[in-house]
N, C-alpha and C. Protein backbone atom coordinates (compact mmCIF):
# COMPACT_ATOMS: atom_id res chain seq x y z
N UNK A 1 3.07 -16.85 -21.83
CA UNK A 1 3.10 -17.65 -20.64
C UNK A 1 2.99 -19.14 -20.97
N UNK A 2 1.91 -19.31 -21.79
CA UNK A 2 2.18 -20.89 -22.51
C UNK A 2 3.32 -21.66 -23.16
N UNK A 3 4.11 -20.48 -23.62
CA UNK A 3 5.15 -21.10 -24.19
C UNK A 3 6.09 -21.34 -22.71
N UNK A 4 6.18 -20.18 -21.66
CA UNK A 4 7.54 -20.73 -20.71
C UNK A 4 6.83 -21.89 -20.13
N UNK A 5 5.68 -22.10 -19.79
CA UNK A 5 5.02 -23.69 -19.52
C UNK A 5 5.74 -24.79 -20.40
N UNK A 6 5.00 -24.63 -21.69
CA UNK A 6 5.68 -25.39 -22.36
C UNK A 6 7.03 -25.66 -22.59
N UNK A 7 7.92 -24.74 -22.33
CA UNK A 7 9.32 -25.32 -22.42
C UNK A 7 10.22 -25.80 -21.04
N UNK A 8 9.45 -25.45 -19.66
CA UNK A 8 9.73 -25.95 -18.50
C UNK A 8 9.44 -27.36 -18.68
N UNK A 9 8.13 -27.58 -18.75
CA UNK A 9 7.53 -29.06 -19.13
C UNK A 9 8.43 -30.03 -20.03
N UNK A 10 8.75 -29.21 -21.13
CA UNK A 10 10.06 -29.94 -22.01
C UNK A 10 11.35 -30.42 -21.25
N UNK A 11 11.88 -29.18 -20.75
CA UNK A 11 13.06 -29.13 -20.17
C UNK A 11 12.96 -30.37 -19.04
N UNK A 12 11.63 -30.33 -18.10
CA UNK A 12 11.38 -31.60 -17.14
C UNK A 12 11.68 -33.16 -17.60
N UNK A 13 11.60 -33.19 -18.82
CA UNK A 13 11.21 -34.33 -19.69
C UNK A 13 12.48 -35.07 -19.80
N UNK A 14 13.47 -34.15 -20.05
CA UNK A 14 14.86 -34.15 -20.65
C UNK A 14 15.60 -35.27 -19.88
N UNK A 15 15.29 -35.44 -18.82
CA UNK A 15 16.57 -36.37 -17.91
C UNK A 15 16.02 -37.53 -18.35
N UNK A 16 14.49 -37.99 -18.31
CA UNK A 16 13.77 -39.30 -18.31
C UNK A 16 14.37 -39.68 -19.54
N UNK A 17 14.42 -38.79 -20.71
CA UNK A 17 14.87 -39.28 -22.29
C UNK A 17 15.60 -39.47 -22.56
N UNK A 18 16.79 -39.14 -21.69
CA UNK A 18 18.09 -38.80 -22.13
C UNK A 18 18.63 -40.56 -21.35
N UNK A 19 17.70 -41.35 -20.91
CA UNK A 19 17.73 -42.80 -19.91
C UNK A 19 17.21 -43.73 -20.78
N UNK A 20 16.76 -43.30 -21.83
CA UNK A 20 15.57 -44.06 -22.63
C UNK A 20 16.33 -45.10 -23.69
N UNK A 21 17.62 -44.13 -23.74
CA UNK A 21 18.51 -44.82 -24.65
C UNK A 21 19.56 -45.93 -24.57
N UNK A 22 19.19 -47.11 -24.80
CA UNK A 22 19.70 -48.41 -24.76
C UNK A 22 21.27 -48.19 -24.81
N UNK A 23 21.69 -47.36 -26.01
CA UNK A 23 23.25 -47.19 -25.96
C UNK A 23 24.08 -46.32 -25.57
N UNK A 24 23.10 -45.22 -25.05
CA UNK A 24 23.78 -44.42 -24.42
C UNK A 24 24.69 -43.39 -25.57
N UNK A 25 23.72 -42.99 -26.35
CA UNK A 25 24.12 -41.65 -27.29
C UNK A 25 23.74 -40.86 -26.66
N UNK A 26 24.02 -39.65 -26.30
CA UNK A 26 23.59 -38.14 -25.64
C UNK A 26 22.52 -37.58 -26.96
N UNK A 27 21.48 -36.85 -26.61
CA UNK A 27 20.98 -36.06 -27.26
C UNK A 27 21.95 -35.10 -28.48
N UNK A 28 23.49 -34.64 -27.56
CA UNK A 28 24.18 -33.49 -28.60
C UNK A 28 24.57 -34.33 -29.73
N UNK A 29 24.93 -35.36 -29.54
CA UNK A 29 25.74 -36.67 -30.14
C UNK A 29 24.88 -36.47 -31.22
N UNK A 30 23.62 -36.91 -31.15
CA UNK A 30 22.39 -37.55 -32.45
C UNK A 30 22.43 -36.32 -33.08
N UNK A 31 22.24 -34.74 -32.44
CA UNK A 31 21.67 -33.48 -33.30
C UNK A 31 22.97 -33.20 -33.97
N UNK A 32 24.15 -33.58 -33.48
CA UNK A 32 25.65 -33.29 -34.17
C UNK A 32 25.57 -33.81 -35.63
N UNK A 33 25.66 -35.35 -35.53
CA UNK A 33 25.23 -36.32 -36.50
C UNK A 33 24.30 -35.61 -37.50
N UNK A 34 23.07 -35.51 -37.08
CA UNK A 34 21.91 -35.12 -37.84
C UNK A 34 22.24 -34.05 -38.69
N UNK A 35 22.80 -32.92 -37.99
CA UNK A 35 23.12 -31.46 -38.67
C UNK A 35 24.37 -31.86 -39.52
N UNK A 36 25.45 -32.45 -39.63
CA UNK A 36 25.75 -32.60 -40.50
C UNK A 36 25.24 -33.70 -41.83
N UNK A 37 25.03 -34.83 -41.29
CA UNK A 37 24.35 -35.49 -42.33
C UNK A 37 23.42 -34.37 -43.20
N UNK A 38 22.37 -33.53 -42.36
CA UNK A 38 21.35 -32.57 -43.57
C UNK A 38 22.06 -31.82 -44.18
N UNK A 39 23.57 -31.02 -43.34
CA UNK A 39 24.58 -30.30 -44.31
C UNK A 39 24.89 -31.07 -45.35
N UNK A 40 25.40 -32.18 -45.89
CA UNK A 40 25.86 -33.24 -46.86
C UNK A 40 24.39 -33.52 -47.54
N UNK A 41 23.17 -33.24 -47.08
CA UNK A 41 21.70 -34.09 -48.06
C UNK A 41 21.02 -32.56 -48.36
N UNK A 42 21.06 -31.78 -48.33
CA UNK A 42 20.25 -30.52 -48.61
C UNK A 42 19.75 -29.61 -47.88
N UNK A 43 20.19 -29.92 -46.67
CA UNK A 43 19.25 -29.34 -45.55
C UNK A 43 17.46 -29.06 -45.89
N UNK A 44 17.06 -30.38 -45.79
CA UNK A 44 15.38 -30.40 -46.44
C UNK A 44 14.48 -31.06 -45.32
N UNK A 45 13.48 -30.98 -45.41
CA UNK A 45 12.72 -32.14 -44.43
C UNK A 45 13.16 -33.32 -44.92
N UNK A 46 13.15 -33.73 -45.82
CA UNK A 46 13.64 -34.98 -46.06
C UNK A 46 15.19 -35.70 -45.55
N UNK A 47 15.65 -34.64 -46.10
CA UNK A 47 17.31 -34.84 -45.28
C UNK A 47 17.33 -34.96 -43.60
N UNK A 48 16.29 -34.36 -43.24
CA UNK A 48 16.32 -34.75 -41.71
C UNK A 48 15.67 -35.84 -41.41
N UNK A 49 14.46 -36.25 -42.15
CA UNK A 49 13.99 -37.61 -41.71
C UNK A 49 15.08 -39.03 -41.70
N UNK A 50 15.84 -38.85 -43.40
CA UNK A 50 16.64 -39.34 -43.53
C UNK A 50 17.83 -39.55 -42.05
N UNK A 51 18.41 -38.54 -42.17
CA UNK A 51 19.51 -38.12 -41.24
C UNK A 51 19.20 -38.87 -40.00
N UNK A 52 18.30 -38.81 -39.50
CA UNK A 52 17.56 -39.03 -37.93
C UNK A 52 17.38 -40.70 -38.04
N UNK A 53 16.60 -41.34 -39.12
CA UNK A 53 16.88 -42.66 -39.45
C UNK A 53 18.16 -43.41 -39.37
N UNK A 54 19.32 -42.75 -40.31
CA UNK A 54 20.39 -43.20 -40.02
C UNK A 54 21.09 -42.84 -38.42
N UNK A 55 20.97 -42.19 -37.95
CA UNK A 55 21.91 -41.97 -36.61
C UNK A 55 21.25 -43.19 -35.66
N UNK A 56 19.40 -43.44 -36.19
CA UNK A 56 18.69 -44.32 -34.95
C UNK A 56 19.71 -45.78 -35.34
N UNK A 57 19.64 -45.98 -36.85
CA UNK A 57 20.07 -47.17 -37.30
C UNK A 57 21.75 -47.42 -36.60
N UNK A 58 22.43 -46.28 -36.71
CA UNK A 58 24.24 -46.44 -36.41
C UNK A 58 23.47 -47.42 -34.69
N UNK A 59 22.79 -46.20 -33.91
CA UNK A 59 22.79 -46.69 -32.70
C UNK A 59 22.26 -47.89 -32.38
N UNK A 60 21.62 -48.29 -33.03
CA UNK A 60 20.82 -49.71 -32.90
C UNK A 60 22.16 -50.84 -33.20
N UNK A 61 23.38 -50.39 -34.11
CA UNK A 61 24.35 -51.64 -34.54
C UNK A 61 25.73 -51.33 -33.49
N UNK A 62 25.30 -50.04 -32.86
CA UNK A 62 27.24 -49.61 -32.14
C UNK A 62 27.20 -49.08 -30.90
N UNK A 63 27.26 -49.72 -29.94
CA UNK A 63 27.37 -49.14 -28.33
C UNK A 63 28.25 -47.07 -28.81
N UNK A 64 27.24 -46.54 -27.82
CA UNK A 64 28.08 -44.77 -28.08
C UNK A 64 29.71 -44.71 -28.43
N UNK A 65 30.23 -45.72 -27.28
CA UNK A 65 31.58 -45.74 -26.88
C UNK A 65 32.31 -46.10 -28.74
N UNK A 66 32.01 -46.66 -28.92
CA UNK A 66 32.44 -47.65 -30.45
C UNK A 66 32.29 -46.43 -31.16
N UNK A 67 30.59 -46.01 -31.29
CA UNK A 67 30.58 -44.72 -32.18
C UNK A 67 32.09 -43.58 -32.29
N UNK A 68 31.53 -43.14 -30.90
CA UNK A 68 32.75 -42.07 -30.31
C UNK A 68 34.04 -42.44 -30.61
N UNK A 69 34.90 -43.21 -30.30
CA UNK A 69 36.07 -43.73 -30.80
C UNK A 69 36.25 -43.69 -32.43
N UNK A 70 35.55 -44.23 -32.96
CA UNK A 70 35.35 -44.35 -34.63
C UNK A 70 35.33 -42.89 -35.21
N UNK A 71 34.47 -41.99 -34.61
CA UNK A 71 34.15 -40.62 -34.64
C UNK A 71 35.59 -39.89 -34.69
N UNK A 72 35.99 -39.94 -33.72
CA UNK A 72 37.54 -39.34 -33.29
C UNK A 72 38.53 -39.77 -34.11
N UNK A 73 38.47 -40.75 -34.24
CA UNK A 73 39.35 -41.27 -35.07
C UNK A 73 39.43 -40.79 -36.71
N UNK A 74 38.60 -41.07 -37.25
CA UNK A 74 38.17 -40.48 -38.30
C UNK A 74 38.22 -38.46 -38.42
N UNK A 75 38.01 -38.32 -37.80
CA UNK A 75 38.36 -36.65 -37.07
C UNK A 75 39.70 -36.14 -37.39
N UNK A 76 40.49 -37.50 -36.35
CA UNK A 76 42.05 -37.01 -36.42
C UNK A 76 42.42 -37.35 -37.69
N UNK A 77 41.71 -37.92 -38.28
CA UNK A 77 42.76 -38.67 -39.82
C UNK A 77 42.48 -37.34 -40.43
N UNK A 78 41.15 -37.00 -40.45
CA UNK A 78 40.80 -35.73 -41.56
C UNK A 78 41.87 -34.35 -41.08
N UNK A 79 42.20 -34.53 -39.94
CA UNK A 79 42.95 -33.18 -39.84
C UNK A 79 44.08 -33.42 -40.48
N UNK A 80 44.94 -34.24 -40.77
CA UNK A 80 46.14 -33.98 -41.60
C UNK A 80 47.39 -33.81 -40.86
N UNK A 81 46.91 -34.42 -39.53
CA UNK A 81 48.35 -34.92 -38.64
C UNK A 81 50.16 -35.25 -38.72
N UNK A 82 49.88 -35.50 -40.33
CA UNK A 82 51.49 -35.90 -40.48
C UNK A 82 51.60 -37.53 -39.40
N UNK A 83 52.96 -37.02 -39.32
CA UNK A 83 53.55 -37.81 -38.24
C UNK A 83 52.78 -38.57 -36.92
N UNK A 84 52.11 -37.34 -36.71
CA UNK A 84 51.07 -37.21 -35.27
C UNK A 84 49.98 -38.38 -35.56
N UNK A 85 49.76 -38.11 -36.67
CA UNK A 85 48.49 -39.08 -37.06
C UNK A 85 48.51 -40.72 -37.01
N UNK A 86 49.58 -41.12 -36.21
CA UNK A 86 50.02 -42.13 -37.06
C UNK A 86 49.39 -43.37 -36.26
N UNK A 87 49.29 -42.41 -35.20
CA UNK A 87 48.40 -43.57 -33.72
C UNK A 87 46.78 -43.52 -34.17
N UNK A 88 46.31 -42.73 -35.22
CA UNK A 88 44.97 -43.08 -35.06
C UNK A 88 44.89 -43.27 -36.84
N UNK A 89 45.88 -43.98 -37.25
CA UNK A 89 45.67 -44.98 -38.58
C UNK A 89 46.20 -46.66 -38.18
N UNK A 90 47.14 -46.51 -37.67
CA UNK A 90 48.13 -47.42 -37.44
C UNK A 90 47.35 -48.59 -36.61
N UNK A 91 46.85 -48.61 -35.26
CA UNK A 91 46.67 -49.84 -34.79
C UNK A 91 45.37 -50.46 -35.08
N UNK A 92 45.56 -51.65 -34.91
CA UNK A 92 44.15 -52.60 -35.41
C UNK A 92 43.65 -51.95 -34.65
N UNK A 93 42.74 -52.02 -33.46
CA UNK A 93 41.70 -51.55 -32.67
C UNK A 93 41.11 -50.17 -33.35
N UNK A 94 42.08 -49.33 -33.93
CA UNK A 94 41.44 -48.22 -35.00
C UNK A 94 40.98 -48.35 -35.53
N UNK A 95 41.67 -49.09 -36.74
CA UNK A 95 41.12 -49.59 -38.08
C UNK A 95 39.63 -50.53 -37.54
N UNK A 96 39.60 -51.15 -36.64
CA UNK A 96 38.33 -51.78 -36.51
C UNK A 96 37.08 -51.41 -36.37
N UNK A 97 37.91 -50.43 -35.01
CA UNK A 97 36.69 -49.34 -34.54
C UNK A 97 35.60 -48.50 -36.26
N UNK A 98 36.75 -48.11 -37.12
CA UNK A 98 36.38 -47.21 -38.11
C UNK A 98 35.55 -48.34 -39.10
N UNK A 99 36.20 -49.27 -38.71
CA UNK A 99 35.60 -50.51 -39.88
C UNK A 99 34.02 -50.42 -39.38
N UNK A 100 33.64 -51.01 -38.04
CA UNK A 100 32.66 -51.22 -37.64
C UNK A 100 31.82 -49.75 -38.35
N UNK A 101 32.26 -48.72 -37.88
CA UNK A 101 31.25 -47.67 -38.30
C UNK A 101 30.88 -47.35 -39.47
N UNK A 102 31.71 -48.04 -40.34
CA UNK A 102 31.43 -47.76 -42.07
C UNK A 102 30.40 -48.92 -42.04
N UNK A 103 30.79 -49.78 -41.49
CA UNK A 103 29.32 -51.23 -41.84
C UNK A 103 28.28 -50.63 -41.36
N UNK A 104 27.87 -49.99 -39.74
CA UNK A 104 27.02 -49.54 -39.42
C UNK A 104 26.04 -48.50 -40.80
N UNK A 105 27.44 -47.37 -41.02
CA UNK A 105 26.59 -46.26 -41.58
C UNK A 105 26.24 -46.74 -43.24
N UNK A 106 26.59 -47.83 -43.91
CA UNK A 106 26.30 -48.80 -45.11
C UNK A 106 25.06 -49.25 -44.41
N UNK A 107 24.82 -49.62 -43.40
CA UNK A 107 23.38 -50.30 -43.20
C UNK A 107 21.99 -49.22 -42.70
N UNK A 108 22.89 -47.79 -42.60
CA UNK A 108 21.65 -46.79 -42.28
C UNK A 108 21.89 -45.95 -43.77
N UNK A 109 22.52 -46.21 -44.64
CA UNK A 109 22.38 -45.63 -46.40
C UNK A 109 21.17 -46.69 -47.02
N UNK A 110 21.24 -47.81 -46.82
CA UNK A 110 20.52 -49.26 -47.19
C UNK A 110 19.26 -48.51 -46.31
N UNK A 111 18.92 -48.58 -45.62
CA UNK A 111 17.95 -48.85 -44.90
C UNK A 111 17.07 -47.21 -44.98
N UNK A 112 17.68 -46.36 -44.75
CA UNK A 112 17.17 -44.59 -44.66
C UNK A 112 17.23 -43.74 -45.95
N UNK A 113 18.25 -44.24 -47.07
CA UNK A 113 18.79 -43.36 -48.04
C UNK A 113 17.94 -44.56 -49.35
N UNK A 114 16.86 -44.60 -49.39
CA UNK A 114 16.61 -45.63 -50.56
C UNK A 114 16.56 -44.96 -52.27
């Protein structure tokens, strides 16, 4: 019975936190991030402290929207589009978007990955 307390009480919590955030990352966004970053670091406690550092750090340098775009982008390149691909290498606003997020995630390796 303590525990369905306790996870109603959680679950209550959820909207206030999910407001808390200056840039407007979703909760799935950060645990997405996180779980793969610990897939790539060892899946360790450490890899998650790490991991969780860097996603706070991306968000502190990149409105969600910037993230997300950069995200996708990078997505479609990895799939191997051919032809198709050519709109998400090709225009500046891409290349920028992706630029910005490599500076971001260089300043949460610097800062989380010492």
């Amino acid at each position: 019975m303590k525990r369905l307390a306790l996870g109603v009480l959680l679950l209550a919590t959820l909207p206030a936190q999910a407001h808390d955030d200056p840039h407007g990352y979703p909760t799935v966004a950060r645990a997405d991030y996180v779980l793969g970053c610990m897939a790539a670091n060892g899946n360790t406690r450490l890899a998650l402290e790490r991991c969780a550092c860097s996603i706070d750090t991306i968000a502190e340098q990149l409105p969600f929207a910037s993230y997300e775009a950069a995200d996708t982008v990078l997505r479609m390149q990895a799939g191997n589009l051919g032809e198709r691909g050519a709109e998400f290498r090709d225009p500046p606003q891409t290349r920028a978007a992706v630029e910005a997020l490599r500076r971001a995630q260089a300043e949460a390796t610097l800062r989380c990955f010492p």
